[in-house]
N, C-alpha and C. Protein backbone atom coordinates (compact mmCIF):
# COMPACT_ATOMS: atom_id res chain seq x y z
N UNK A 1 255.90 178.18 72.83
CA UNK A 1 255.32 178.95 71.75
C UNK A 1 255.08 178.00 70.58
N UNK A 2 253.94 178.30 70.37
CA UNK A 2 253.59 177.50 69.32
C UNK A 2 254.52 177.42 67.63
N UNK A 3 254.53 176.17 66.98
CA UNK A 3 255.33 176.92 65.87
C UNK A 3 254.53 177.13 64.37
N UNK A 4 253.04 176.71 65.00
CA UNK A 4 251.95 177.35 63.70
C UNK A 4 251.07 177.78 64.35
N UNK A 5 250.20 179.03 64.00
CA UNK A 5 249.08 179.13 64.60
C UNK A 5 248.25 179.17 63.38
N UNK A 6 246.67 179.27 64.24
CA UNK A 6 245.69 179.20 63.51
C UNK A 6 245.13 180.71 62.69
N UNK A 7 244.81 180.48 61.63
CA UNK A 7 243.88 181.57 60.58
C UNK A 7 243.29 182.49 61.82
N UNK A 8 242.74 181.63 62.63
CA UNK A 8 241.86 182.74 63.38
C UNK A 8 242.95 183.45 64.36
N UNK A 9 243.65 182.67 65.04
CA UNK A 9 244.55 183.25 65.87
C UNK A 9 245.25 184.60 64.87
N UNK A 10 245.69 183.97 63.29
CA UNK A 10 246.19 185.28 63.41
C UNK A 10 245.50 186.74 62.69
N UNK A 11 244.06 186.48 62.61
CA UNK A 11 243.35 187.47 62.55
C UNK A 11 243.14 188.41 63.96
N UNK A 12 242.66 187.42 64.94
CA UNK A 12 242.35 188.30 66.23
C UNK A 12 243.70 189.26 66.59
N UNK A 13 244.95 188.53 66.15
CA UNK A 13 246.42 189.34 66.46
C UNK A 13 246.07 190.55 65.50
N UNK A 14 246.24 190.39 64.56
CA UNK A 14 246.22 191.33 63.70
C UNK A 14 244.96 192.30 64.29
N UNK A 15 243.81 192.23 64.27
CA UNK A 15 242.61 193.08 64.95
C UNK A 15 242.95 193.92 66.43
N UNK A 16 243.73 193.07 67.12
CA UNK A 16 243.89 193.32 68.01
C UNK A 16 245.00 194.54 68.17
N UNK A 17 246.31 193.81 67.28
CA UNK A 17 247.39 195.34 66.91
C UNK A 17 246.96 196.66 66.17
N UNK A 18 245.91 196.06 65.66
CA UNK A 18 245.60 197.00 64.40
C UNK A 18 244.40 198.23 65.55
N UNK A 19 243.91 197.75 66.20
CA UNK A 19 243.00 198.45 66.93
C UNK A 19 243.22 199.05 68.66
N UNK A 20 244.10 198.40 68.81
CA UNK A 20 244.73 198.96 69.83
C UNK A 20 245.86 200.03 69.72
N UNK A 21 246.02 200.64 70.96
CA UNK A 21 246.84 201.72 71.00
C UNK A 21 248.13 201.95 71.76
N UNK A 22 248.58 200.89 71.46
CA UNK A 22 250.07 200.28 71.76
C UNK A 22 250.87 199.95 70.53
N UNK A 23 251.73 200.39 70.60
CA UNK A 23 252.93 200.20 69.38
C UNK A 23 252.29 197.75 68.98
N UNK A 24 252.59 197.92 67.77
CA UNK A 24 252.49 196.60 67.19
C UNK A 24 253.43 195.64 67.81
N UNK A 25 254.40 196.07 68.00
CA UNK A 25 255.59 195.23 68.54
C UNK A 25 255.46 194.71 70.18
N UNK A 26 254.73 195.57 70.88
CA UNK A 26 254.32 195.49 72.28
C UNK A 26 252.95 194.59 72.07
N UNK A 27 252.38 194.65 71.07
CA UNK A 27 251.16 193.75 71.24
C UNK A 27 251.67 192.63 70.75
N UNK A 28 253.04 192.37 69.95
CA UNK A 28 253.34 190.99 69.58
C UNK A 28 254.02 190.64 70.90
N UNK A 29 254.75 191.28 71.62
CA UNK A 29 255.22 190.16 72.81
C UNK A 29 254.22 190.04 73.63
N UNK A 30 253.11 190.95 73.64
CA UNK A 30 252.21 190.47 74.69
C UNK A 30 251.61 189.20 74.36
N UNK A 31 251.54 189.14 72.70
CA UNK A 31 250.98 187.38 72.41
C UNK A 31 251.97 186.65 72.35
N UNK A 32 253.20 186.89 72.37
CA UNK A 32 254.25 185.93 72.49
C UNK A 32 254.39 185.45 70.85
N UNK A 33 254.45 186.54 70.03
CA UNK A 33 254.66 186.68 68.88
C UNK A 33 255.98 187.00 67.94
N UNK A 34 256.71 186.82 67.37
CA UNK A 34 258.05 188.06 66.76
C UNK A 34 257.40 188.95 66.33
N UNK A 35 258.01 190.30 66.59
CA UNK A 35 256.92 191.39 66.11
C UNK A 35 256.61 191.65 65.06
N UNK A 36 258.13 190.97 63.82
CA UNK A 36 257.85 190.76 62.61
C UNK A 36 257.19 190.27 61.82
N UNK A 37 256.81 189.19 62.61
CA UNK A 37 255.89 188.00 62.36
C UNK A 37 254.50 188.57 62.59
N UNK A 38 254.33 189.67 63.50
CA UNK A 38 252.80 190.14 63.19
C UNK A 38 253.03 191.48 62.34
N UNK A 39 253.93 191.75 62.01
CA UNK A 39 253.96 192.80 60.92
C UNK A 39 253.53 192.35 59.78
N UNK A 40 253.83 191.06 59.48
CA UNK A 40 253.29 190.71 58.30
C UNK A 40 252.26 190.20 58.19
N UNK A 41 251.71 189.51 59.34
CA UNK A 41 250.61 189.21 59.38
C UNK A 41 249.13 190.80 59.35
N UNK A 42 250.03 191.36 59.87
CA UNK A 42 248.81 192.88 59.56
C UNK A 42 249.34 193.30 57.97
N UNK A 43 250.43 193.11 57.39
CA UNK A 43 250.62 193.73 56.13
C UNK A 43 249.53 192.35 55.16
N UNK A 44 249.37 190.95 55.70
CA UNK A 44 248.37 190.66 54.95
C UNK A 44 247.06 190.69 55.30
N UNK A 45 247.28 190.51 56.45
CA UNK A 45 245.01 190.83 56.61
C UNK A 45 244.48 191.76 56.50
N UNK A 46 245.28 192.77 57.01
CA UNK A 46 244.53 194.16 57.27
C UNK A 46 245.18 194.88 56.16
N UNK A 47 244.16 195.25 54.91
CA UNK A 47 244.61 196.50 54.38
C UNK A 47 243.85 197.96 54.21
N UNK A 48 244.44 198.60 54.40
CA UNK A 48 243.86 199.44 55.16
C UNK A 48 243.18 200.53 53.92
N UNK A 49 242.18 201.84 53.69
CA UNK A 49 242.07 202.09 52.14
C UNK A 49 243.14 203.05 51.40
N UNK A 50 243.66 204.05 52.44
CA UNK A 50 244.93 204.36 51.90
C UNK A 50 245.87 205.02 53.25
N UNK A 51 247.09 205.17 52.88
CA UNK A 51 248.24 204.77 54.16
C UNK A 51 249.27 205.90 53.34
N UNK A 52 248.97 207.13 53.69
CA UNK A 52 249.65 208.47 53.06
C UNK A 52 251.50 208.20 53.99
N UNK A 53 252.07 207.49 53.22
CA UNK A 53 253.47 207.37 53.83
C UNK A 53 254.39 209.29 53.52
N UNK A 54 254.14 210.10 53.00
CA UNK A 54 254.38 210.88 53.58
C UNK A 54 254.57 211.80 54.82
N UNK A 55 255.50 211.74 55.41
CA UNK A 55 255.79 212.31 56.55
C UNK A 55 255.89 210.77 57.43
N UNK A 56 255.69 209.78 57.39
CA UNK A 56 255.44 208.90 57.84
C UNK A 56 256.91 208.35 58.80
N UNK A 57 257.92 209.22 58.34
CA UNK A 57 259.33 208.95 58.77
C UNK A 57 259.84 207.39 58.27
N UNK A 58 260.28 207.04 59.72
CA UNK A 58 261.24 205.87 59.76
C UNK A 58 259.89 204.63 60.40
N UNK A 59 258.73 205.25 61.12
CA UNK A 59 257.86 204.53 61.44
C UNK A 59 256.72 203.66 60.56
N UNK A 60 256.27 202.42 60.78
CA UNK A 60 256.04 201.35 60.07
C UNK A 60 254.69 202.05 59.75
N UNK A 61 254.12 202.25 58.71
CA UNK A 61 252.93 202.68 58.17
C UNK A 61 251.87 202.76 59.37
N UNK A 62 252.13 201.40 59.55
CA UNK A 62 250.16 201.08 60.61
C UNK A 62 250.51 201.83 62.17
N UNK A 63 251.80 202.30 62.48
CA UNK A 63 252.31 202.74 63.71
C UNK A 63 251.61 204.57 63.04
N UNK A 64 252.46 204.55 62.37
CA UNK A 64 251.57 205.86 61.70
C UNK A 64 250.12 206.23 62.16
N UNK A 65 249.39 205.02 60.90
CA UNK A 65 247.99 205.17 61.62
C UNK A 65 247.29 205.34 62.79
N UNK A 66 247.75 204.21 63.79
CA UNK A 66 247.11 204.46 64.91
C UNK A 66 247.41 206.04 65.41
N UNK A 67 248.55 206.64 65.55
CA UNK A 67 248.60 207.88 65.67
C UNK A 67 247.96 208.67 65.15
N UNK A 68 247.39 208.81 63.83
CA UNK A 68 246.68 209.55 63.42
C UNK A 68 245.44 209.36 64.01
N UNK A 69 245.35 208.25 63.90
CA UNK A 69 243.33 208.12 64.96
C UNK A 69 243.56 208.73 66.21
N UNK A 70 244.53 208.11 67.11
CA UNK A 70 244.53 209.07 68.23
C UNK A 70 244.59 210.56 68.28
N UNK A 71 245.23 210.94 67.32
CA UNK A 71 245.05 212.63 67.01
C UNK A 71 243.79 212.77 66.70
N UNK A 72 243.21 212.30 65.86
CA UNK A 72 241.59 212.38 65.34
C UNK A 72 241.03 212.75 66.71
N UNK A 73 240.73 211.31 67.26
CA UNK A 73 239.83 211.31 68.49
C UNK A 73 240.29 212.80 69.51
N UNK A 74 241.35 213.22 69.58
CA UNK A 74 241.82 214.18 70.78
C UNK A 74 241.07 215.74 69.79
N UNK A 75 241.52 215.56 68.65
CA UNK A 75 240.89 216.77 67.82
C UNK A 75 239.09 217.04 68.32
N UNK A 76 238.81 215.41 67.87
CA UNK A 76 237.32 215.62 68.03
C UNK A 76 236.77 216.55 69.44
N UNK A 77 237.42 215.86 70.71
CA UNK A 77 237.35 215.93 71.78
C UNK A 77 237.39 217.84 72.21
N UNK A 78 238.42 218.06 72.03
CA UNK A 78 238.43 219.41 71.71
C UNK A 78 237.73 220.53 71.41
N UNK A 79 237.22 220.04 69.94
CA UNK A 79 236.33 220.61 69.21
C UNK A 79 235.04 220.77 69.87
N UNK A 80 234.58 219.63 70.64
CA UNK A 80 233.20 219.05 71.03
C UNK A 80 233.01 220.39 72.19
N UNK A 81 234.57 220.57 73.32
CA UNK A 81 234.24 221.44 74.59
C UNK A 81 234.33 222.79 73.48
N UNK A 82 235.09 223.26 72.51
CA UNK A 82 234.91 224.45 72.05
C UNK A 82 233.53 225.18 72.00
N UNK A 83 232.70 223.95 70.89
CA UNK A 83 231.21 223.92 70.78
C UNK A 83 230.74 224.34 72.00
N UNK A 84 230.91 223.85 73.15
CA UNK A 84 230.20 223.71 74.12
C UNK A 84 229.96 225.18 74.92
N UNK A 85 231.39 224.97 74.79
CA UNK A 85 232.26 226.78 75.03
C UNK A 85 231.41 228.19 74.70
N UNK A 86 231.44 227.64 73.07
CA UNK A 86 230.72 228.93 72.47
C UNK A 86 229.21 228.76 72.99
N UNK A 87 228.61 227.99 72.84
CA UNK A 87 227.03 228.24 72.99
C UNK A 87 226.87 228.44 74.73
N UNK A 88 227.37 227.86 75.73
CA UNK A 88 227.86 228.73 76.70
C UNK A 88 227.30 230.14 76.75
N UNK A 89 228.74 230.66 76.00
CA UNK A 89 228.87 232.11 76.42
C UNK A 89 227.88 232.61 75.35
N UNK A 90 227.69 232.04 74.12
CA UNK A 90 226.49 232.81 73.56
C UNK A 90 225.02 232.64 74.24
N UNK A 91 224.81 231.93 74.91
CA UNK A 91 223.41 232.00 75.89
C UNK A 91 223.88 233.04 76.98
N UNK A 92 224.75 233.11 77.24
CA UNK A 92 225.46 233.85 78.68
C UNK A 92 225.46 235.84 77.78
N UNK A 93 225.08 235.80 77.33
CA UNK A 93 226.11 237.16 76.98
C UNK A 93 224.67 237.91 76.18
N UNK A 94 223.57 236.81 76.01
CA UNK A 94 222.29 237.65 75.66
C UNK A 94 221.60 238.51 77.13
């Protein structure tokens, strides 16, 4: 393991935790990272525009986030067959 990496290396880490949907800590051993060590590296590259730590518990802000996007996306998803649902049965029922 390296004992410096590069600017870019630790942007793509950071992009990479930050956008994926695996806990941060699992994407640091997958780079062979301390997970701390990319915690801070996402607490400096990536800031995010706001990070409502309410309710947020004992979990690290950006662990937060990604959860919330994944709720987003499953909401959307949802919503989309509801839509689909209703106009369905409203063509069906004339």
């Amino acid at each position: 393991m390296p004992s410096k990496y590069s600017p870019e290396f630790k942007q793509d880490a950071v992009k990479l935790a930050v956008d994926s949907d695996q806990p941060i800590s699992q994407t640091a051993r997958a780079l062979g990272v301390n997970p701390n060590t990319l915690y801070t590296w996402v607490a400096k590259y990536h800031q995010p525009q706001t990070v409502d730590e309410e309710g947020a518990g004992d979990k690290h802000p950006y662990e937060e986030l990604k959860r919330l996007r994944r709720e987003i996306a499953q909401l959307k998803e949802e919503r989309d067959i509801l839509k689909k649902a209703a106009a369905y049965f409203a063509k069906n029922s004339r």
